[in-house]
Protein backbone atom coordinates (compact mmCIF):
# COMPACT_ATOMS: atom_id res chain seq x y z
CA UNK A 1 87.39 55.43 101.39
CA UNK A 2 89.86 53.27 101.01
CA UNK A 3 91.79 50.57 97.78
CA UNK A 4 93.17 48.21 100.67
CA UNK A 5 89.75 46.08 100.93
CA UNK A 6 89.48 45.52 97.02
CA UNK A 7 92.92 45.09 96.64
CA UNK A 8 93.40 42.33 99.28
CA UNK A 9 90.18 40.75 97.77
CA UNK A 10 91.62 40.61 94.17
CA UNK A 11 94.70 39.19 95.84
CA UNK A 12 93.15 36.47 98.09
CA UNK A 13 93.19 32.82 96.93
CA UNK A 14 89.99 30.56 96.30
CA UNK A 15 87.85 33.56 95.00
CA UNK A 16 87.77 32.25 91.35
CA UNK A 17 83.57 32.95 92.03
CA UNK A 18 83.97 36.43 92.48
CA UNK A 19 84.40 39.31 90.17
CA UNK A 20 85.22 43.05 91.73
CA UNK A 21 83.02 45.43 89.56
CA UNK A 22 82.44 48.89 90.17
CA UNK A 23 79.86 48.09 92.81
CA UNK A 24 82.10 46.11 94.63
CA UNK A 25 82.47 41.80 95.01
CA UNK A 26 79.80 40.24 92.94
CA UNK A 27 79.13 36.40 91.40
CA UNK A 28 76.62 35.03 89.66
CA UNK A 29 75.26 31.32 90.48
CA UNK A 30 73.34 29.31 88.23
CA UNK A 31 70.87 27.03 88.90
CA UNK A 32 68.17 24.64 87.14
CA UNK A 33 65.31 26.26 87.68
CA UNK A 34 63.95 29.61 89.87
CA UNK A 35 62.60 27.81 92.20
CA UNK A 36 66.13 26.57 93.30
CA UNK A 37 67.95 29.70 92.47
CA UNK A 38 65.50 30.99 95.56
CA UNK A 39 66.18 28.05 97.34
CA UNK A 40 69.66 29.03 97.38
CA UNK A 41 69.54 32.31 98.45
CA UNK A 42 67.26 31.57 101.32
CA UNK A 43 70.61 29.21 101.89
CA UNK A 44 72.84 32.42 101.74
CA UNK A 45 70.79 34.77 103.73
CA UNK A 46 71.33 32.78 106.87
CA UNK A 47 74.97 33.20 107.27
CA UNK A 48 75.47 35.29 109.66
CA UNK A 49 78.09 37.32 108.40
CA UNK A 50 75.99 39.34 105.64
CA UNK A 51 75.48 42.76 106.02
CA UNK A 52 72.67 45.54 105.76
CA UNK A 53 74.09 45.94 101.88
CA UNK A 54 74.46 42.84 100.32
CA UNK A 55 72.21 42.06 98.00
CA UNK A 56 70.53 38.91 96.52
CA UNK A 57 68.94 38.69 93.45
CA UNK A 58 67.15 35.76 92.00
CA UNK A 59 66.43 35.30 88.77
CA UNK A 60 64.92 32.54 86.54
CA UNK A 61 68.39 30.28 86.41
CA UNK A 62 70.19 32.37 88.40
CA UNK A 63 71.28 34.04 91.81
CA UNK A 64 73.13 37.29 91.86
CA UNK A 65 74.97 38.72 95.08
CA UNK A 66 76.58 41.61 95.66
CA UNK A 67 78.00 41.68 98.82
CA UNK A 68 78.52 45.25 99.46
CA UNK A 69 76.85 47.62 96.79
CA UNK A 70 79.83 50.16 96.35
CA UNK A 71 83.54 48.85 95.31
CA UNK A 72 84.73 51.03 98.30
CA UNK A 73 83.12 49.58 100.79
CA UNK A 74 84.67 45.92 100.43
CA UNK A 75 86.87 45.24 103.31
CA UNK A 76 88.99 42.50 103.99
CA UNK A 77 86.75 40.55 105.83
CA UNK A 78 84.60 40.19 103.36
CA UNK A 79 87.06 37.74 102.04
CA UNK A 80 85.66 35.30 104.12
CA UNK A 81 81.94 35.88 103.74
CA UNK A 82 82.67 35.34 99.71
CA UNK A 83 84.52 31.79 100.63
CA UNK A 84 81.24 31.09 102.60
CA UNK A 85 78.74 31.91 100.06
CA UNK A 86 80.49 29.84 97.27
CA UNK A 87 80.74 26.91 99.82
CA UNK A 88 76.82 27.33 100.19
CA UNK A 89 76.69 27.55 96.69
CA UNK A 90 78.89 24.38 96.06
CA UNK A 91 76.89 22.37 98.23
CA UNK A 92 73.26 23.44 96.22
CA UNK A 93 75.24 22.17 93.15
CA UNK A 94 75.24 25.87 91.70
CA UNK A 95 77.64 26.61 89.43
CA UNK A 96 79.47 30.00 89.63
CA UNK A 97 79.39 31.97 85.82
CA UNK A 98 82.11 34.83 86.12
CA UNK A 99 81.28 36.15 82.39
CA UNK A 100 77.62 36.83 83.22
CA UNK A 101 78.60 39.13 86.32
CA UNK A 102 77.87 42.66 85.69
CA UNK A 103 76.82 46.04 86.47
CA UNK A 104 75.45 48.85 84.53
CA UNK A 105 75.99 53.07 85.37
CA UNK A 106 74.65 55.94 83.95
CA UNK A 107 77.31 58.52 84.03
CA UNK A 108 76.22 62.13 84.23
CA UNK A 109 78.41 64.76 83.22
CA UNK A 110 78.36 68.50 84.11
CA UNK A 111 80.26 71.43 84.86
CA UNK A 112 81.62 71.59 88.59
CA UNK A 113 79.20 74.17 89.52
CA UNK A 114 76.11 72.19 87.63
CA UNK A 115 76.07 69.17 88.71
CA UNK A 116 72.44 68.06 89.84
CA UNK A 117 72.68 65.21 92.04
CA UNK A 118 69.85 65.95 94.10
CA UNK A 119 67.49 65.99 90.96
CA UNK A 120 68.44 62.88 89.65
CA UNK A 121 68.40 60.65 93.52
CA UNK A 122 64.40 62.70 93.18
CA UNK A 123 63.17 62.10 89.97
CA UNK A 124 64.58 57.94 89.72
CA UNK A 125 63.54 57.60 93.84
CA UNK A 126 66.67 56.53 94.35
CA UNK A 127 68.94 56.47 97.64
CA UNK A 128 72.40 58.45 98.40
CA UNK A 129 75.79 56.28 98.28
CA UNK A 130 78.28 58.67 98.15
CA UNK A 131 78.09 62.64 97.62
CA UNK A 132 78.72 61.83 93.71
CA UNK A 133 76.38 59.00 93.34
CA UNK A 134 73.49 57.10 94.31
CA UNK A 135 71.35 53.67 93.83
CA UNK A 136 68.73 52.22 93.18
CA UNK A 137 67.11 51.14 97.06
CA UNK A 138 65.06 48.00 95.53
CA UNK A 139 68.72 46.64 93.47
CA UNK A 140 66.92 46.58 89.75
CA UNK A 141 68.19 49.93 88.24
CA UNK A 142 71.16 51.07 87.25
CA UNK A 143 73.42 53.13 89.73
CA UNK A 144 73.87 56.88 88.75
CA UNK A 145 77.29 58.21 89.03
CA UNK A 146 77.63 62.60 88.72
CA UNK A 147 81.00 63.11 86.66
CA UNK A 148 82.71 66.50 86.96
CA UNK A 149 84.06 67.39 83.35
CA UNK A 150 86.95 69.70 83.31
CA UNK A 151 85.65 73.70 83.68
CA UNK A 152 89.01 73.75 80.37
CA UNK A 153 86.58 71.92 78.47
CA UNK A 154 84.38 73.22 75.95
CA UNK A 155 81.88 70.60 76.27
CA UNK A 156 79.11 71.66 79.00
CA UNK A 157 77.26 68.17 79.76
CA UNK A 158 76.93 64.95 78.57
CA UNK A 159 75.56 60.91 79.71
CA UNK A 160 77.21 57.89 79.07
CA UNK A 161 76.89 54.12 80.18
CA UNK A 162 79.59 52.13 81.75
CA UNK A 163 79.04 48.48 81.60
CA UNK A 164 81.63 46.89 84.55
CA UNK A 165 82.39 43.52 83.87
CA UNK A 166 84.99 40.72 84.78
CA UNK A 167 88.74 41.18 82.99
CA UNK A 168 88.09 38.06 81.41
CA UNK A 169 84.71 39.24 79.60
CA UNK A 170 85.47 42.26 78.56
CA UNK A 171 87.59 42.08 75.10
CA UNK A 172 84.20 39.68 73.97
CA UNK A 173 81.93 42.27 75.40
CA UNK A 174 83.51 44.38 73.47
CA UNK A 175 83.79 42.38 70.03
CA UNK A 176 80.25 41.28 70.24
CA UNK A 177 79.19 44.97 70.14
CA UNK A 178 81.44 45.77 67.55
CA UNK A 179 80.01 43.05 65.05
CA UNK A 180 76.69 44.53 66.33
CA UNK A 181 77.30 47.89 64.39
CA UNK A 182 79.09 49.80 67.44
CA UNK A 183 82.68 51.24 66.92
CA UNK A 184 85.83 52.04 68.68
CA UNK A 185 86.09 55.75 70.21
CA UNK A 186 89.13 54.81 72.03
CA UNK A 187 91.02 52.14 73.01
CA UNK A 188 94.11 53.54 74.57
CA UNK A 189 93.64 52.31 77.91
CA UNK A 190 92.26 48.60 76.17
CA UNK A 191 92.40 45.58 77.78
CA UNK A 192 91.17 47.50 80.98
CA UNK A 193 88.69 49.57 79.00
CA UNK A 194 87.13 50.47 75.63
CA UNK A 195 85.01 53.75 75.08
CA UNK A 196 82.66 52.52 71.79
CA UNK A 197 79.64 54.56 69.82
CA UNK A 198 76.68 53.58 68.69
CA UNK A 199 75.82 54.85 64.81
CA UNK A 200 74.40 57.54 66.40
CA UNK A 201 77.67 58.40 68.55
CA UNK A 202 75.78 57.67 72.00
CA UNK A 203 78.87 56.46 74.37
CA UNK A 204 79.51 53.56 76.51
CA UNK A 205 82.29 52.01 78.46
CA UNK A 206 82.65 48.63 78.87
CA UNK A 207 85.35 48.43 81.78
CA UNK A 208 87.46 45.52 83.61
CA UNK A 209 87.87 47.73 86.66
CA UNK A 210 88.97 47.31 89.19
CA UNK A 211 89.76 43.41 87.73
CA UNK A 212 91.69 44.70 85.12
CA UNK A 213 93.35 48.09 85.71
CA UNK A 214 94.14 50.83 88.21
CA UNK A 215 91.57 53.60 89.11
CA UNK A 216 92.95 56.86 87.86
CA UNK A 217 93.37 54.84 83.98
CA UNK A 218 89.83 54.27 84.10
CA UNK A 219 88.55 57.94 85.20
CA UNK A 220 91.02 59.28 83.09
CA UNK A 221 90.19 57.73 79.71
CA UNK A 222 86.21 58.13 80.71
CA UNK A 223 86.86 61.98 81.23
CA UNK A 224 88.87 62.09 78.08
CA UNK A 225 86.91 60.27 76.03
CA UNK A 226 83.90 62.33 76.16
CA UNK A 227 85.07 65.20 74.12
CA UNK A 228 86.31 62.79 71.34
C-alpha cells in the first residue's frame, strides 16, 4: 500500500468534483430526476477506463461514484478517469455537490489477540478488503474497519462510527450535530477531525481525511480518543 496515488490525486488540478474519503476518490452528481441520474451512469459505465471496483450508485437526484472502494488503492492514473467522468457529467448537465460526498465506518475495537474479523465479514455477508477490514459486496452498507487498541490500555473493546467527509464539510458536519444535542470529546486534532458523543456517550468521528490532514493524526486521535 502506498500514499503516492492519493497524494498526487489531492495535488492534481481540475478535480474540484472529487473528494478523497477514506474509501478512496468519490463525487456526488446531481441530477433532476432518477431517471436521469441512471441515465448518467449508464453514460459513465462505458468509459473504458473503469475498473472491477468502482462503483456507481444512483439515487433519486443523484449519482454517487467511487472509483476505487479503498483510499489505498487510488493510483495516479486514476487522475484521468476522474477528469473523464466529470466531463461525462458536464455534458448530462449534472452538477457535482462536494458537501454531500461521504462515507460511513463502523470501527471495531479489540485487544490485539481478540480481534474477530472473520465473525464480523460472516455475520454482515460481507467481502475481505484488507486483513483489517472489509465491505459491503452490493456498496449499501457501511465498511467495517477492526482497530487494535493498545494491550497498555485498560479498556478491552469498544465500536465507534467515523463519518469521512470533504475538508470543506466537516466543521458544519460537525456544528450541525452539536446544535443537535451531541458534544465535543476532543478536538485536538480539529479542523482535520472531531471525536463527539451522543447524550448517551456513544462515539463518532467525523473526519476530513485524507482532504484535510495526514494519516497517523487521524489514527492517533481515534485510538486516543476512545478511552476519554
Amino acid at each position: 500500500m502506498s500514499e503516492l496515488g492519493w497524494r498526487a490525486f489531492l495535488a492534481a488540478d481540475d478535480l474540484q468534483d472529487w473528494v478523497i474519503l477514506h474509501g478512496g476518490p468519490t463525487a456526488v452528481f446531481t441530477r433532476p430526476s432518477l431517471r436521469q441520474a441512471a441515465q448518467l451512469a449508464a453514460a459513465i459505465a462505458e468509459l473504458p477506463a473503469l475498473e472491477p471496483r468502482t462503483l456507481l450508485t444512483v439515487a433519486a437526484d443523484r449519482l454517487t461514484v467511487k472509483l476505487t472502494r479503498e483510499i489505498w488503492g487510488t493510483e495516479e492514473r486514476h487522475i484521468e478517469v476522474a477528469r473523464e467522468i466529470s466531463r461525462v457529467a458536464r455534458e448530462h448537465g449534472a452538477v457535482a455537490d462536494t458537501c454531500a460526498v461521504q462515507e460511513v465506518q463502523l470501527a471495531i475495537a479489540a485487544k490485539p489477540e481478540e480481534t474477530d474479523l472473520g465473525f464480523w465479514r460472516a455475520v454482515l455477508g460481507y467481502q475481505p478488503l484488507h486483513e483489517d477490514n472489509c465491505i459491503d459486496p452490493n456498496g449499501q452498507g457501511s465498511t467495517v474497519w477492526m482497530q487494535e487498541l493498545n494491550p497498555a490500555r485498560p479498556l478491552r473493546h469498544a465500536m465507534h462510527v467515523d463519518v469521512s467527509v470533504g475538508r470543506t464539510e466537516a466543521e458544519a458536519r460537525m456544528n450541525a450535530a452539536v446544535a443537535a444535542g451531541g458534544r465535543i470529546v476532543d478536538d485536538s486534532e480539529a479542523p482535520g477531525a472531531w471525536i463527539l458523543a451522543d447524550r448517551s456517550g456513544n462515539k463518532v468521528c467525523i473526519a476530513a481525511w485524507p482532504d484535510g490532514m495526514r494519516p497517523a493524526d487521524h489514527e492517533r486521535g481515534t485510538e486516543d480518543s476512545l478511552n476519554k
